[in-house]
N, C-alpha and C. Protein backbone atom coordinates (compact mmCIF):
# COMPACT_ATOMS: atom_id res chain seq x y z
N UNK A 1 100.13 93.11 -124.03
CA UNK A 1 99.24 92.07 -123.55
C UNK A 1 97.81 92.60 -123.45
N UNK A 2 97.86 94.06 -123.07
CA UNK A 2 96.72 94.47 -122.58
C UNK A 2 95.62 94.35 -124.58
N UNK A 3 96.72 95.13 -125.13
CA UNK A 3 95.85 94.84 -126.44
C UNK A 3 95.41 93.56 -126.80
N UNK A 4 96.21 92.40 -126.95
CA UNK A 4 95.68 91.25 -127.29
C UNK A 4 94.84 90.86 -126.84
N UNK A 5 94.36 91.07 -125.54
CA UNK A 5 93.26 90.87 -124.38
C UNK A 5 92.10 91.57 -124.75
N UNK A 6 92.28 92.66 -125.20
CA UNK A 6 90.95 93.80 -125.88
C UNK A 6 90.99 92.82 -126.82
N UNK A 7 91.42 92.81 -128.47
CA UNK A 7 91.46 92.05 -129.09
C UNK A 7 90.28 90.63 -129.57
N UNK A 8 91.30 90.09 -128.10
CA UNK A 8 90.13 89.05 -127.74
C UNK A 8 88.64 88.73 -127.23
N UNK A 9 88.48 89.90 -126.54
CA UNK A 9 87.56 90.21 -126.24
C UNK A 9 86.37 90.80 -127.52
N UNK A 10 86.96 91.78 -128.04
CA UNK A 10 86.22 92.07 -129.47
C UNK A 10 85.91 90.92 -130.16
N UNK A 11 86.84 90.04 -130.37
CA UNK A 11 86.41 89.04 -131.41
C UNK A 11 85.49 87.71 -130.41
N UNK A 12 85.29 87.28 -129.46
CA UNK A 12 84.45 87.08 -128.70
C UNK A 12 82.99 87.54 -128.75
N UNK A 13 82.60 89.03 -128.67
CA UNK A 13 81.86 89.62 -129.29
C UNK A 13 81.08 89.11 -130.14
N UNK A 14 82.00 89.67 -131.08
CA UNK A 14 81.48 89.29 -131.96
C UNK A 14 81.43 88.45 -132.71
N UNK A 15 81.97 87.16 -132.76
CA UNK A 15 81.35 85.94 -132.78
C UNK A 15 80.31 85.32 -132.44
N UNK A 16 79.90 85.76 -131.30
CA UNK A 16 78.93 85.98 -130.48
C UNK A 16 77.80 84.24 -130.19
N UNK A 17 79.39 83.54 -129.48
CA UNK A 17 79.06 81.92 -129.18
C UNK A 17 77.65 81.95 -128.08
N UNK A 18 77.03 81.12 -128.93
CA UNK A 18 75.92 80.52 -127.67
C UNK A 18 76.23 79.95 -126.92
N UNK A 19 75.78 80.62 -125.50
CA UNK A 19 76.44 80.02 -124.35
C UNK A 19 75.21 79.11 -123.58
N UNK A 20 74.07 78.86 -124.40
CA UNK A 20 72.51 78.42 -124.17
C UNK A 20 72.86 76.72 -124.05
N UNK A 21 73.93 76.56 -124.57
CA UNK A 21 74.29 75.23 -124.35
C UNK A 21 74.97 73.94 -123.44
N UNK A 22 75.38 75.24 -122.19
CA UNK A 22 75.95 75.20 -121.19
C UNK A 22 75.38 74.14 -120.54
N UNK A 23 76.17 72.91 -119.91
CA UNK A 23 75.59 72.08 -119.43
C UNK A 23 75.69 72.11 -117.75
N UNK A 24 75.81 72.99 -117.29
CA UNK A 24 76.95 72.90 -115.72
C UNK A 24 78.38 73.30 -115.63
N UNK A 25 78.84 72.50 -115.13
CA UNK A 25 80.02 72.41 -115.21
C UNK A 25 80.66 70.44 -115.14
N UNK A 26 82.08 70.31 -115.82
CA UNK A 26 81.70 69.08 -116.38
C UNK A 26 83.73 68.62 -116.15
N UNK A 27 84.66 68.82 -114.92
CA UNK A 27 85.72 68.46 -115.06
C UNK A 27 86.20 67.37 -116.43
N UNK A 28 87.62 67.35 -117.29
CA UNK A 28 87.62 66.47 -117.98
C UNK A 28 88.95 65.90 -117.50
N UNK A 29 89.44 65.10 -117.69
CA UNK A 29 90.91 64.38 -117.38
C UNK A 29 91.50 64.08 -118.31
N UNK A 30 92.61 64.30 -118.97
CA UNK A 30 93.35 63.80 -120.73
C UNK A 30 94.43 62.62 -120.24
N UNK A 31 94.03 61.65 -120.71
CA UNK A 31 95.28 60.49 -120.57
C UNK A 31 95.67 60.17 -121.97
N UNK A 32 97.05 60.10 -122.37
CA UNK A 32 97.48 60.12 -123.58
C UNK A 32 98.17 58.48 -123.29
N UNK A 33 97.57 57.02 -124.05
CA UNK A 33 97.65 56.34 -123.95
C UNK A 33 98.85 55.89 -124.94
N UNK A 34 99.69 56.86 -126.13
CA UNK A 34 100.09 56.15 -126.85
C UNK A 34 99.83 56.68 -128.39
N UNK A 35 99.63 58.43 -127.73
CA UNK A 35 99.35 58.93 -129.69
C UNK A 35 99.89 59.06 -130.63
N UNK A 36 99.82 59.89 -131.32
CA UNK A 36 100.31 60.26 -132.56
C UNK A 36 100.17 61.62 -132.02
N UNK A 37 99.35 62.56 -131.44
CA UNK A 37 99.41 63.59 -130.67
C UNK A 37 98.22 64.71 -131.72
N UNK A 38 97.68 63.84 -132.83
CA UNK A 38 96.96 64.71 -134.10
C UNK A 38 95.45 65.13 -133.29
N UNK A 39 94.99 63.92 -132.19
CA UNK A 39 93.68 64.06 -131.33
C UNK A 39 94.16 65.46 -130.22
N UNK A 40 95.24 65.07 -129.40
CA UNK A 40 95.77 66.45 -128.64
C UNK A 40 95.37 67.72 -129.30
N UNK A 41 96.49 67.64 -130.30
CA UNK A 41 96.23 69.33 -131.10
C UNK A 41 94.58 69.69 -131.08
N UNK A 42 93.96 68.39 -131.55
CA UNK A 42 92.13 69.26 -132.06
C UNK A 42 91.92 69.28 -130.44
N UNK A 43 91.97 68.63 -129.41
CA UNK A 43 91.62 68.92 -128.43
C UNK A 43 91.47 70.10 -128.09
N UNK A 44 93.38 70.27 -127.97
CA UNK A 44 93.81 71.51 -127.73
C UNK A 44 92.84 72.68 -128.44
N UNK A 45 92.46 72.70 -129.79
CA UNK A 45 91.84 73.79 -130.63
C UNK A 45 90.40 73.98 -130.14
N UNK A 46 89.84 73.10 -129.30
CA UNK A 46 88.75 73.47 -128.16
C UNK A 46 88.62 74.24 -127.29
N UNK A 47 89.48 74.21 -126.46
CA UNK A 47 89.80 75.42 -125.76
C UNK A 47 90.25 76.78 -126.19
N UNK A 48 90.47 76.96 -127.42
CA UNK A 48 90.97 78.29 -127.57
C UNK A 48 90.08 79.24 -127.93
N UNK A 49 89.60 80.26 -128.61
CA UNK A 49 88.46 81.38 -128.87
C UNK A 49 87.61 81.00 -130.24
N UNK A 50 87.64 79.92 -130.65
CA UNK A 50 86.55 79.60 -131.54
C UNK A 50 86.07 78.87 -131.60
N UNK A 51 86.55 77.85 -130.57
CA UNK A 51 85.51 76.80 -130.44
C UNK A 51 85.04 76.90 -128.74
N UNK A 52 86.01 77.25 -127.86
CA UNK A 52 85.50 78.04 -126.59
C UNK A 52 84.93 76.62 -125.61
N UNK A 53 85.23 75.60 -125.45
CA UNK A 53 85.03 74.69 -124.94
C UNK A 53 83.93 74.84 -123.34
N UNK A 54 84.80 75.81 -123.07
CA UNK A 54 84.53 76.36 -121.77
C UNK A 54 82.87 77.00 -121.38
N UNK A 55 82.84 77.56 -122.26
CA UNK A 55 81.66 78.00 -122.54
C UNK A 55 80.15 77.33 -122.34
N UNK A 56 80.49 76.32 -122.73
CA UNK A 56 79.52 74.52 -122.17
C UNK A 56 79.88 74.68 -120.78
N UNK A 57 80.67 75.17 -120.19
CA UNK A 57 80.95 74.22 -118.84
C UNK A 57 82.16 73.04 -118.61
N UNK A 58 83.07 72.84 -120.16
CA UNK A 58 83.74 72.10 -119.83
C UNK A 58 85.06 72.47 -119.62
N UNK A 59 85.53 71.67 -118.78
CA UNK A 59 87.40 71.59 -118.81
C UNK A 59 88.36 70.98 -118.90
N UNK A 60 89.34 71.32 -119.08
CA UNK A 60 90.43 69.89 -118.64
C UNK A 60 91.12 70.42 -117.52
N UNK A 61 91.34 69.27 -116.64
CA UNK A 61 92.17 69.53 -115.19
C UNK A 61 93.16 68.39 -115.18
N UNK A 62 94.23 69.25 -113.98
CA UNK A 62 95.26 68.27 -114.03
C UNK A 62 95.11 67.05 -113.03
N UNK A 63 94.36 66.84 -112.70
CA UNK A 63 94.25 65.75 -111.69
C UNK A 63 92.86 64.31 -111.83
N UNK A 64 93.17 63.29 -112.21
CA UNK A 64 91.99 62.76 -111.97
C UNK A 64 90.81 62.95 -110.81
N UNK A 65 91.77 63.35 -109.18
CA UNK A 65 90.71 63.26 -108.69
C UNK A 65 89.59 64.85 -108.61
N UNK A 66 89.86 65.14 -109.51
CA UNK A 66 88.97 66.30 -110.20
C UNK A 66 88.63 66.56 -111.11
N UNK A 67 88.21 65.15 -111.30
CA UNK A 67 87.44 64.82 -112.86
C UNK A 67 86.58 64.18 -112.81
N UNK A 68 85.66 64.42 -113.86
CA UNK A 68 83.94 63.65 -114.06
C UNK A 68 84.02 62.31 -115.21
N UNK A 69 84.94 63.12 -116.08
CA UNK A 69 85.40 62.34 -117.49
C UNK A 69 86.65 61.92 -117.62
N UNK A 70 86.86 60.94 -117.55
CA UNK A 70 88.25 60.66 -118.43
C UNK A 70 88.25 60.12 -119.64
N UNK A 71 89.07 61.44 -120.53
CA UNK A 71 89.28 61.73 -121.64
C UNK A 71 90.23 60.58 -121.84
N UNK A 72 90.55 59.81 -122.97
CA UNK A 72 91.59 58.99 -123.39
C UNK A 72 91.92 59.01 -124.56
N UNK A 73 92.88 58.99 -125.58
CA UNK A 73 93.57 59.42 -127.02
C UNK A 73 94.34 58.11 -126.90
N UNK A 74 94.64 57.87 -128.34
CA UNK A 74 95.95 57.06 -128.50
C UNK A 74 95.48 55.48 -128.25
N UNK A 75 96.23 54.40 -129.35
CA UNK A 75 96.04 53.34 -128.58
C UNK A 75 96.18 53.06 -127.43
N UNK A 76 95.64 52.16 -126.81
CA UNK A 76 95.86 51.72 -125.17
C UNK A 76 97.21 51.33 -125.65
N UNK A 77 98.44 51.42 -125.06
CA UNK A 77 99.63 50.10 -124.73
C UNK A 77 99.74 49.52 -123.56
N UNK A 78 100.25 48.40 -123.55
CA UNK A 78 100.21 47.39 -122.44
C UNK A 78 100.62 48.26 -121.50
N UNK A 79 101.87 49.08 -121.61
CA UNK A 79 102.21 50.13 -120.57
C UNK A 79 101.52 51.02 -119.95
N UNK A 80 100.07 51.13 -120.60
CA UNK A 80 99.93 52.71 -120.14
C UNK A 80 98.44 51.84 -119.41
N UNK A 81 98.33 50.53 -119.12
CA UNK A 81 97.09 50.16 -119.12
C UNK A 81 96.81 50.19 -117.32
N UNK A 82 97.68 49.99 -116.69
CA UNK A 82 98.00 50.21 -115.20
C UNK A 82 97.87 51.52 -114.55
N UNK A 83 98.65 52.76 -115.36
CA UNK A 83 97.95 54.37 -115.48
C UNK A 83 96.74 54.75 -115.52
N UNK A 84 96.23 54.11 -116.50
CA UNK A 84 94.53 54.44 -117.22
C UNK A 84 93.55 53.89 -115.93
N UNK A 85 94.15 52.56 -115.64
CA UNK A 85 93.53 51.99 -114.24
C UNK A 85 93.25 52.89 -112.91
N UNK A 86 94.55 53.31 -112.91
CA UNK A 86 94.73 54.00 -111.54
C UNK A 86 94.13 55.67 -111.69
N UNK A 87 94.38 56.49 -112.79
CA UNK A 87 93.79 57.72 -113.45
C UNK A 87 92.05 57.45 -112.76
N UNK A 88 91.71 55.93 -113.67
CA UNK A 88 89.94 55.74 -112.84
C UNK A 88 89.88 55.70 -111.97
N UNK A 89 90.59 55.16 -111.10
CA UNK A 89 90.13 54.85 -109.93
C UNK A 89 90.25 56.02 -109.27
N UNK A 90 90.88 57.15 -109.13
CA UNK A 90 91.34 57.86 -108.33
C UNK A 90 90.54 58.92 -108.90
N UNK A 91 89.64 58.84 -109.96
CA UNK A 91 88.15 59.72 -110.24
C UNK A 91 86.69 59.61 -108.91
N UNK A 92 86.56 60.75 -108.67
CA UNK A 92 85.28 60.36 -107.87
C UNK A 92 84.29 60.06 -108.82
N UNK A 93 83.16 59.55 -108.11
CA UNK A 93 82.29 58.95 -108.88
C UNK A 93 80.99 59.95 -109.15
N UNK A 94 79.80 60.17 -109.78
CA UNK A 94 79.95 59.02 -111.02
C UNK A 94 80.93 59.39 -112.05
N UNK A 95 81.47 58.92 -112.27
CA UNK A 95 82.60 58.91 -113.59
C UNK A 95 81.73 58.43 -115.05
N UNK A 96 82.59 58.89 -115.67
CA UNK A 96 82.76 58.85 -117.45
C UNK A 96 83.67 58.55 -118.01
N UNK A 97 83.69 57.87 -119.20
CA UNK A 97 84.84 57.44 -119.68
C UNK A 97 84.76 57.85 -121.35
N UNK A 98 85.53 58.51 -121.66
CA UNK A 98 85.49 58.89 -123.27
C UNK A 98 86.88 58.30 -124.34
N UNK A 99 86.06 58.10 -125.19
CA UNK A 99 87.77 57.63 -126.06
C UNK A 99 87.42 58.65 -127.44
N UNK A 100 88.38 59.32 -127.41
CA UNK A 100 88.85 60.55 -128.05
C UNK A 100 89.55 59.89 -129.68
N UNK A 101 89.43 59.58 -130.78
CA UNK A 101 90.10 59.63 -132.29
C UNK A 101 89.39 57.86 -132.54
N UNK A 102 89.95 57.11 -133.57
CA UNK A 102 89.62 55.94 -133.41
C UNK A 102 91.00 55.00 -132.76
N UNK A 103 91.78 55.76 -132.45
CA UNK A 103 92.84 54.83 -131.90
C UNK A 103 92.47 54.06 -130.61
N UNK A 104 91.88 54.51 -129.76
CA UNK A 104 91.12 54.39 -128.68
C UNK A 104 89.55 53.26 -128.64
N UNK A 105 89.25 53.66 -129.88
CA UNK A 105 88.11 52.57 -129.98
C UNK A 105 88.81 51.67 -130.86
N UNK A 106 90.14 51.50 -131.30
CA UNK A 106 90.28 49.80 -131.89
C UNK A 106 90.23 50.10 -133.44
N UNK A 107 90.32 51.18 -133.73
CA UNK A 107 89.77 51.41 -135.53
C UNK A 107 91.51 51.71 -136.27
N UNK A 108 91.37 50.59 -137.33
CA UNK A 108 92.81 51.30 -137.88
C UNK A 108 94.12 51.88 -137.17
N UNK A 109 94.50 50.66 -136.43
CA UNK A 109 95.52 50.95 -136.01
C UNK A 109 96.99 50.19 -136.24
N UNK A 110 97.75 50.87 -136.39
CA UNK A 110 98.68 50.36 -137.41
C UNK A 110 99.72 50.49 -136.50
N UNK A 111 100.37 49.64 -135.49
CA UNK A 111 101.56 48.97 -134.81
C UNK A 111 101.59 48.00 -134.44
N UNK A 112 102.97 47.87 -133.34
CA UNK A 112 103.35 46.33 -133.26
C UNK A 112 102.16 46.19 -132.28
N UNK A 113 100.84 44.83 -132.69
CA UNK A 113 100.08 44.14 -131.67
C UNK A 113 100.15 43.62 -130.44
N UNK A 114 101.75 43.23 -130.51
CA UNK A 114 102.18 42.83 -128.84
C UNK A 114 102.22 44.00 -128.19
N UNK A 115 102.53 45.21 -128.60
CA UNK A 115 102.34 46.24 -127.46
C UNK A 115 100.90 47.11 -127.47
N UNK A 116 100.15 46.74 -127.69
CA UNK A 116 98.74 46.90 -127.74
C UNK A 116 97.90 46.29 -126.81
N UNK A 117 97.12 46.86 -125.94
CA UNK A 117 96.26 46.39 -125.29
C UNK A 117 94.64 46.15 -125.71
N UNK A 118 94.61 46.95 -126.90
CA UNK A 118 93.46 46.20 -127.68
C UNK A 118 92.39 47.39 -127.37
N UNK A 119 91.31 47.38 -127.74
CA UNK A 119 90.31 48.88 -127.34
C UNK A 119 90.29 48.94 -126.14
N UNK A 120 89.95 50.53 -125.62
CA UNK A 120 89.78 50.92 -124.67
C UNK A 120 88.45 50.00 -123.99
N UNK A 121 87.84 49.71 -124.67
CA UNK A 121 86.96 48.96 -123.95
C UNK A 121 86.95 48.02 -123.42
N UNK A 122 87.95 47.18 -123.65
CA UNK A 122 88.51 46.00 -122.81
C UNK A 122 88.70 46.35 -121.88
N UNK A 123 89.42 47.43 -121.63
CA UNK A 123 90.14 47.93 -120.27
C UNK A 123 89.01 48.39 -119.45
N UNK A 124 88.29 49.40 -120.13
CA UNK A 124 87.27 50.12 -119.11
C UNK A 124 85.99 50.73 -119.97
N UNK A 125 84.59 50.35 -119.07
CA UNK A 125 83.20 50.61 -119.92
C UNK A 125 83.67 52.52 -120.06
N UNK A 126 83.12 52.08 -121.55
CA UNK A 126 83.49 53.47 -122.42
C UNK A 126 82.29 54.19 -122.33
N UNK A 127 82.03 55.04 -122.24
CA UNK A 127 80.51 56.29 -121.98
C UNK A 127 80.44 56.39 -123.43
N UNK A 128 81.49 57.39 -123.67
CA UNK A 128 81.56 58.36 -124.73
C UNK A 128 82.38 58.18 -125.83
N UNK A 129 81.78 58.06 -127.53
CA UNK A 129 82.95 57.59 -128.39
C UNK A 129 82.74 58.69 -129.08
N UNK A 130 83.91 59.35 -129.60
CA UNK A 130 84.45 60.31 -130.58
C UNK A 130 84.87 59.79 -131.61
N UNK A 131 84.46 59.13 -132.54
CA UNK A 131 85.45 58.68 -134.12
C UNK A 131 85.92 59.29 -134.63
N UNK A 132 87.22 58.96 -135.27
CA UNK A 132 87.97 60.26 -136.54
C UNK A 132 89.31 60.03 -135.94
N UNK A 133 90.08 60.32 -136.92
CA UNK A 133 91.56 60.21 -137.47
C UNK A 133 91.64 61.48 -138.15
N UNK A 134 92.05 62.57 -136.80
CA UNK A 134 91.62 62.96 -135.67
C UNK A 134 90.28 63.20 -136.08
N UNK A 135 89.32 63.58 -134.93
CA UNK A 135 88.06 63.71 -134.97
C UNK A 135 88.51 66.08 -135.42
N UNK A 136 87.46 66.41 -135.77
CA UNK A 136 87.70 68.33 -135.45
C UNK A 136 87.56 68.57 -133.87
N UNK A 137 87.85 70.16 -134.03
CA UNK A 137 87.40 70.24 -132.86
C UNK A 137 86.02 70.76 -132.78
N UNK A 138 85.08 71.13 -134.30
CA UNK A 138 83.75 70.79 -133.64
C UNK A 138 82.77 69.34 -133.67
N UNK A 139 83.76 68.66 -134.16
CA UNK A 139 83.01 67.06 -133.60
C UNK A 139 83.42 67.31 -132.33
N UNK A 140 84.54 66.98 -131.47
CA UNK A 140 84.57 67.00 -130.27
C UNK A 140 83.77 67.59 -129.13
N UNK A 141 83.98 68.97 -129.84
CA UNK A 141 82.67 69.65 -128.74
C UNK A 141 81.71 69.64 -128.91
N UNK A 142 80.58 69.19 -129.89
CA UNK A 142 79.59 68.93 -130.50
C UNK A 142 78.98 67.42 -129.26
N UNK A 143 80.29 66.32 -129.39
CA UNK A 143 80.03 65.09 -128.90
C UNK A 143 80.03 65.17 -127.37
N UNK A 144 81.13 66.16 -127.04
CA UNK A 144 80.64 66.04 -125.27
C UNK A 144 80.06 66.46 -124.68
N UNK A 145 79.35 67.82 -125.26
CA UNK A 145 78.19 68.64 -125.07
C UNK A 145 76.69 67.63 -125.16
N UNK A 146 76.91 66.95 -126.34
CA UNK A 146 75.49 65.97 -126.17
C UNK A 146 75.44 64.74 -125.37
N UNK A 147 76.86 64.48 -125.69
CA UNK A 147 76.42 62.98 -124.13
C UNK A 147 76.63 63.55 -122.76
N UNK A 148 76.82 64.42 -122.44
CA UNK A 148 77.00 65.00 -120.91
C UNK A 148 75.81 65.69 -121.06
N UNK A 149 74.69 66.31 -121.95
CA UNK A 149 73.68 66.91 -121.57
C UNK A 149 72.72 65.85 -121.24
N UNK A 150 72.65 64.39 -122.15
CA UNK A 150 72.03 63.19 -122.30
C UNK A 150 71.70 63.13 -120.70
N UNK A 151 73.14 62.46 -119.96
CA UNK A 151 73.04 62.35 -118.39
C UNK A 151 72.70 63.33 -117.56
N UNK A 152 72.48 64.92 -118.19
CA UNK A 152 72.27 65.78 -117.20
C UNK A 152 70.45 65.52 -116.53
């Protein structure tokens, strides 16, 4: 372990990420409305040592009420639309709202319509849009780094 940890550290190094971009610090919240799970994975590839998410200041936490942003993936379904509700509400304020791939903003989505709740924006004013089927993970961090610096 101890090597992989050196390792990591070397290649950190020398990569040698600008950390000039740092916005604060910036809790995020992940609600998975209904994915395909292809937005998760790039998420996921944010946090790890080359794209370094963290590094900005951002995170993901397990709790809404320790969150700034809520992150959302996946079509809304009628099911998950009462969750997504309560996930906000139980955000302190001021809150953010991001929709993560185009499933989320209403783009090309291909299931049954009755179990669809239709864009995230119906449900709740959206801050932040990420497009892509999946979006990378340096669109992602590219996009929350600039609309969270926007409001800083």
């Amino acid at each position: 372990m101890f090597v992989l940890l050196e390792q990591l550290r070397r290649a950190r190094r020398t990569a040698a990420l600008d950390r000039s971009g740092a916005i604060g610090s910036c809790a995020l919240r992940h609600v998975d409305c209904g994915s395909c799970n292809a937005c998760e994975h790039e998420l996921t590839a944010t946090l790890g040592p080359a794209y370094d998410l963290q590094r900005l200041g951002l995170d993901l936490v397990a709790s809404p009420r320790h969150a700034d942003v809520l992150l959302v993936t996946g079509p809304v379904t009628t099911r998950m639309v009462e969750p997504l509700r309560a996930a906000y509400a139980a955000m302190p304020e001021p809150r953010l709202v991001a929709a993560l791939g185009d499933c989320p903003l209403g783009v090309g989505v291909v299931a049954d319509r009755g179990a669809l709740a239709g864009p995230l924006e119906r449900i709740l004013h959206v801050d932040i849009r990420i497009p892509g089927c999946p979006p990378t993970p340096a669109e992602i961090t590219e996009a929350l780094a600039d609309a969270l610096a926007r409001r800083a």
